[in-house]
C-alpha atoms as a PDB file:
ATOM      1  CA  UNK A   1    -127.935  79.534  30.112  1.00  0.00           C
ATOM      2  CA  UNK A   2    -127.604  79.739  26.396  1.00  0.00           C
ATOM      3  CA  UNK A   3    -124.425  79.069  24.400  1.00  0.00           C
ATOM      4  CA  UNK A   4    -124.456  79.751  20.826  1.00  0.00           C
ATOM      5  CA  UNK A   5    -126.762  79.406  18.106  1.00  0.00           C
ATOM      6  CA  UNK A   6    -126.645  77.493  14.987  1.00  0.00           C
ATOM      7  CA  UNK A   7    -128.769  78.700  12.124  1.00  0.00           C
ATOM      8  CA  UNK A   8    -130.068  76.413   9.736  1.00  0.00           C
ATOM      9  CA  UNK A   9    -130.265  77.589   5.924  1.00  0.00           C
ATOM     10  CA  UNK A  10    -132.638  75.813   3.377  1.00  0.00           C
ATOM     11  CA  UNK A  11    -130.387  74.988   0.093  1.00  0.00           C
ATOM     12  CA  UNK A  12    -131.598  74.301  -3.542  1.00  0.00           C
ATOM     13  CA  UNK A  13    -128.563  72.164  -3.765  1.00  0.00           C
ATOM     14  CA  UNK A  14    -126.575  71.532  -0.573  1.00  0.00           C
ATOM     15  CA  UNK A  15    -122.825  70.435  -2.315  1.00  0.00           C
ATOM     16  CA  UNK A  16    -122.936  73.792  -4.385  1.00  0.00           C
ATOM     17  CA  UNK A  17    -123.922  76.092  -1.525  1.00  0.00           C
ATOM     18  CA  UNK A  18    -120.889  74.166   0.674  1.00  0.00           C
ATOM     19  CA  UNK A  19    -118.697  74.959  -2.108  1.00  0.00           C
ATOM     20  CA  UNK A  20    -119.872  78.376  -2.239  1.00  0.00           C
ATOM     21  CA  UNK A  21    -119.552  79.030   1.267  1.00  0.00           C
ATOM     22  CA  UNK A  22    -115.754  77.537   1.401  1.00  0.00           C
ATOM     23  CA  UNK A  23    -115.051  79.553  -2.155  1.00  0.00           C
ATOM     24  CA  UNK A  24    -116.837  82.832  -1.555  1.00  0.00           C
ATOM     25  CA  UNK A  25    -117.316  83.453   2.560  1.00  0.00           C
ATOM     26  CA  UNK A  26    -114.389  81.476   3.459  1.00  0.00           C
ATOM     27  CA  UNK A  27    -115.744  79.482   5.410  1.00  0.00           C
ATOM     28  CA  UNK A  28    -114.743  75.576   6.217  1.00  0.00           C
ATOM     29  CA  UNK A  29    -116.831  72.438   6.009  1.00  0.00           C
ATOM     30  CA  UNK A  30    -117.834  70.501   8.527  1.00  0.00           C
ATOM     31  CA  UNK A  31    -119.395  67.782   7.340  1.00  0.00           C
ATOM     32  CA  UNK A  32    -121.728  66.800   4.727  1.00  0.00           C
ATOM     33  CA  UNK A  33    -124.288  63.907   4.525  1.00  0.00           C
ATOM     34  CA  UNK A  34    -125.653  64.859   1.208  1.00  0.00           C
ATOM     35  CA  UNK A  35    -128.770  66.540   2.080  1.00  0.00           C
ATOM     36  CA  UNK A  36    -127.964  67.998   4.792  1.00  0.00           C
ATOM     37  CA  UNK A  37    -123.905  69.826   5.638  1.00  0.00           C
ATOM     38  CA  UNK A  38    -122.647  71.992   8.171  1.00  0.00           C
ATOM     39  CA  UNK A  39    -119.913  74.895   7.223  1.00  0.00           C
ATOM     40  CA  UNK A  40    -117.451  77.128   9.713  1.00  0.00           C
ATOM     41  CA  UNK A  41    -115.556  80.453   9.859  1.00  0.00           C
ATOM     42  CA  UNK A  42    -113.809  81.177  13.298  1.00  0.00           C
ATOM     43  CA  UNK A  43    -116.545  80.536  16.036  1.00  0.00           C
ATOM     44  CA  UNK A  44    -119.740  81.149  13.372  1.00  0.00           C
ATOM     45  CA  UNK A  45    -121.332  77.939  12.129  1.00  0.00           C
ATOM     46  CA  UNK A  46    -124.154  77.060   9.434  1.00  0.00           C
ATOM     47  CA  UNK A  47    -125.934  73.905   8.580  1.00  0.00           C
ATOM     48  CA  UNK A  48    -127.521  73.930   5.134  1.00  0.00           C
ATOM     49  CA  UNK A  49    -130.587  71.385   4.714  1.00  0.00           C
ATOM     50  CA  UNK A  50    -131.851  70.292   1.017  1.00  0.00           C
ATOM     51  CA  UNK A  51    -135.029  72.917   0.128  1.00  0.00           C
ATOM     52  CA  UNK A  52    -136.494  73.062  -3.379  1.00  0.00           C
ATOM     53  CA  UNK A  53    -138.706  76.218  -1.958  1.00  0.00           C
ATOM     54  CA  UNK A  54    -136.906  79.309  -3.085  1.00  0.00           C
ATOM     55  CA  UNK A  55    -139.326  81.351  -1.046  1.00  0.00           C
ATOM     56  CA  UNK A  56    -138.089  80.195   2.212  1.00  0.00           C
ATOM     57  CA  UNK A  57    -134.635  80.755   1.340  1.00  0.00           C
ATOM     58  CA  UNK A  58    -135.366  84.094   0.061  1.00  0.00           C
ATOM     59  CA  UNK A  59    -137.240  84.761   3.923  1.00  0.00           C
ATOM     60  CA  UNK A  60    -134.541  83.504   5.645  1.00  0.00           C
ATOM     61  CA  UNK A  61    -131.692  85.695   7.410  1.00  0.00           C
ATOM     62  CA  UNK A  62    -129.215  85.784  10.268  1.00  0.00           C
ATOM     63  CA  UNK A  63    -126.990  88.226  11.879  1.00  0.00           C
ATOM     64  CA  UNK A  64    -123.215  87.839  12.433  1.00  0.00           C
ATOM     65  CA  UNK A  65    -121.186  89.697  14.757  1.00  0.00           C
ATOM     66  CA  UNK A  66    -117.739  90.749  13.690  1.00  0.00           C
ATOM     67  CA  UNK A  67    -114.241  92.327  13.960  1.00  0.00           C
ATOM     68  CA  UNK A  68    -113.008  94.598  11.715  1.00  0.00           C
ATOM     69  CA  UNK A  69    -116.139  94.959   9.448  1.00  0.00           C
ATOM     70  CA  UNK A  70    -114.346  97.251   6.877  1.00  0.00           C
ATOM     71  CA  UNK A  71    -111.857  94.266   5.798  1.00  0.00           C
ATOM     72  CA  UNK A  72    -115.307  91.700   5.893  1.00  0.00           C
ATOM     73  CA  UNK A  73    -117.261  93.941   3.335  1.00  0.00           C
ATOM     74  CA  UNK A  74    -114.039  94.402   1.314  1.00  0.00           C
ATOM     75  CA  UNK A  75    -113.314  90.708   1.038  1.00  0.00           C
ATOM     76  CA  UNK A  76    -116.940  90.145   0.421  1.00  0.00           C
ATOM     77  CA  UNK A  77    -117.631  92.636  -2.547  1.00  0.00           C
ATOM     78  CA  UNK A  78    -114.188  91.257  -4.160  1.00  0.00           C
ATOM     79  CA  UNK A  79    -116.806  88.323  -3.820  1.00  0.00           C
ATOM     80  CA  UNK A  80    -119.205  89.829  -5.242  1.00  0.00           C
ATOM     81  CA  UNK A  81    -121.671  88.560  -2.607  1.00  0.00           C
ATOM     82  CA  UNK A  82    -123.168  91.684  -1.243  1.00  0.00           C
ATOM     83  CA  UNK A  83    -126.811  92.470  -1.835  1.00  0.00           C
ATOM     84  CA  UNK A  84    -127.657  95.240  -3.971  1.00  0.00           C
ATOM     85  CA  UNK A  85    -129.352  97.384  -1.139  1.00  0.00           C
ATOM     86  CA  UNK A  86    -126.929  95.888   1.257  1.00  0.00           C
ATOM     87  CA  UNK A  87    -123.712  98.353   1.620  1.00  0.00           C
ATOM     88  CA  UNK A  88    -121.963  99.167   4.291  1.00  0.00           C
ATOM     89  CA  UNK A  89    -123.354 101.701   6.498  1.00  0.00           C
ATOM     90  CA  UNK A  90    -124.104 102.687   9.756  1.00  0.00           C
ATOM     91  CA  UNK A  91    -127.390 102.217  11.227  1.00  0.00           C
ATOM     92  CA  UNK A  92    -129.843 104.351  13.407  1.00  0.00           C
ATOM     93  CA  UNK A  93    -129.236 101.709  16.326  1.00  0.00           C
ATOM     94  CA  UNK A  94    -125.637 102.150  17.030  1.00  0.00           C
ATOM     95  CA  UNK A  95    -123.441  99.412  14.260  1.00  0.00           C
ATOM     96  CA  UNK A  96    -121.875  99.060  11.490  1.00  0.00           C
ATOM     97  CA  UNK A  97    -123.661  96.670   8.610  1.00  0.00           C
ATOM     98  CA  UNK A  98    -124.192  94.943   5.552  1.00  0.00           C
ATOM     99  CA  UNK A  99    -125.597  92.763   4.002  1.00  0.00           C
ATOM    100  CA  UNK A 100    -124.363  89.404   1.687  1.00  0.00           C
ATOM    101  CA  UNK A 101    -126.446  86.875   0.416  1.00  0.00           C
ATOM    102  CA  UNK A 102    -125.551  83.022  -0.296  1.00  0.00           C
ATOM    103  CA  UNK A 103    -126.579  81.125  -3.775  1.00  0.00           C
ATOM    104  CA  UNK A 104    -130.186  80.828  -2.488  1.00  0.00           C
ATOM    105  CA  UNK A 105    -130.828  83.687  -1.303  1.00  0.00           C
ATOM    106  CA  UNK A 106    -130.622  83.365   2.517  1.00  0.00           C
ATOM    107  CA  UNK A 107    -129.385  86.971   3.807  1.00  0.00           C
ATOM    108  CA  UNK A 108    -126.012  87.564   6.039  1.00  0.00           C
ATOM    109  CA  UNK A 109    -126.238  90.406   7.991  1.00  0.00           C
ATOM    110  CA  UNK A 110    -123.255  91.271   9.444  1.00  0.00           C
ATOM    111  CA  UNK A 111    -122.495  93.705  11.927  1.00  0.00           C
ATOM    112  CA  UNK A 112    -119.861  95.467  14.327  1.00  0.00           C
ATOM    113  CA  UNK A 113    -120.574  97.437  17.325  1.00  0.00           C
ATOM    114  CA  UNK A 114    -120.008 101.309  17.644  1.00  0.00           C
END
């Protein structure tokens, strides 16, 4: 049976990209070991691992599931996080989404159900 997932985000500079996932996403961190950190918001958790490849950052993505996706993307674009083809919308399979991206480029898709 599978539990959760933990997605694992390549980072240019690991202490910057904690600091701006704590200062711009809100989230919480976890731990850091220098090269390699771990940062939370309510049950969704990162780890980001030292990458010098901007290309894989800029290839890598995950989706989020949340609550109340109107107050997210409000919170985010105050932010200024959200990618510029990324707005809110609804899509042809049945949610809500948008998209933010972190300090390397690593896309956020987050998403509410019907």
């Amino acid at each position: 049976m599978f539990k959760y997932v933990v997605p694992k985000f390549p980072a240019a500079n690991v202490k910057a990209s904690v600091e701006f996932y704590k200062s711009k996403l809100g989230f919480v961190e976890l731990f850091n070991y220098g090269d390699y950190a771990a940062v939370k918001r309510d049950a969704v958790e990162i780890h980001l691992w030292e990458c010098q490849d901007k290309n894989i950052a800029e290839n890598t993505a995950c989706r989020i599931a949340v609550d109340n996706i109107e107050a997210l993307y409000k919170e985010y674009q105050q932010a200024g996080v959200i990618h510029p083809n990324g707005a809110l919308e609804e899509k042809p399979w049945g949610v809500k989404e948008f998209v933010a991206l972190d300090i390397d480029g690593n896309g956020l898709f987050f998403f509410e159900n019907g």
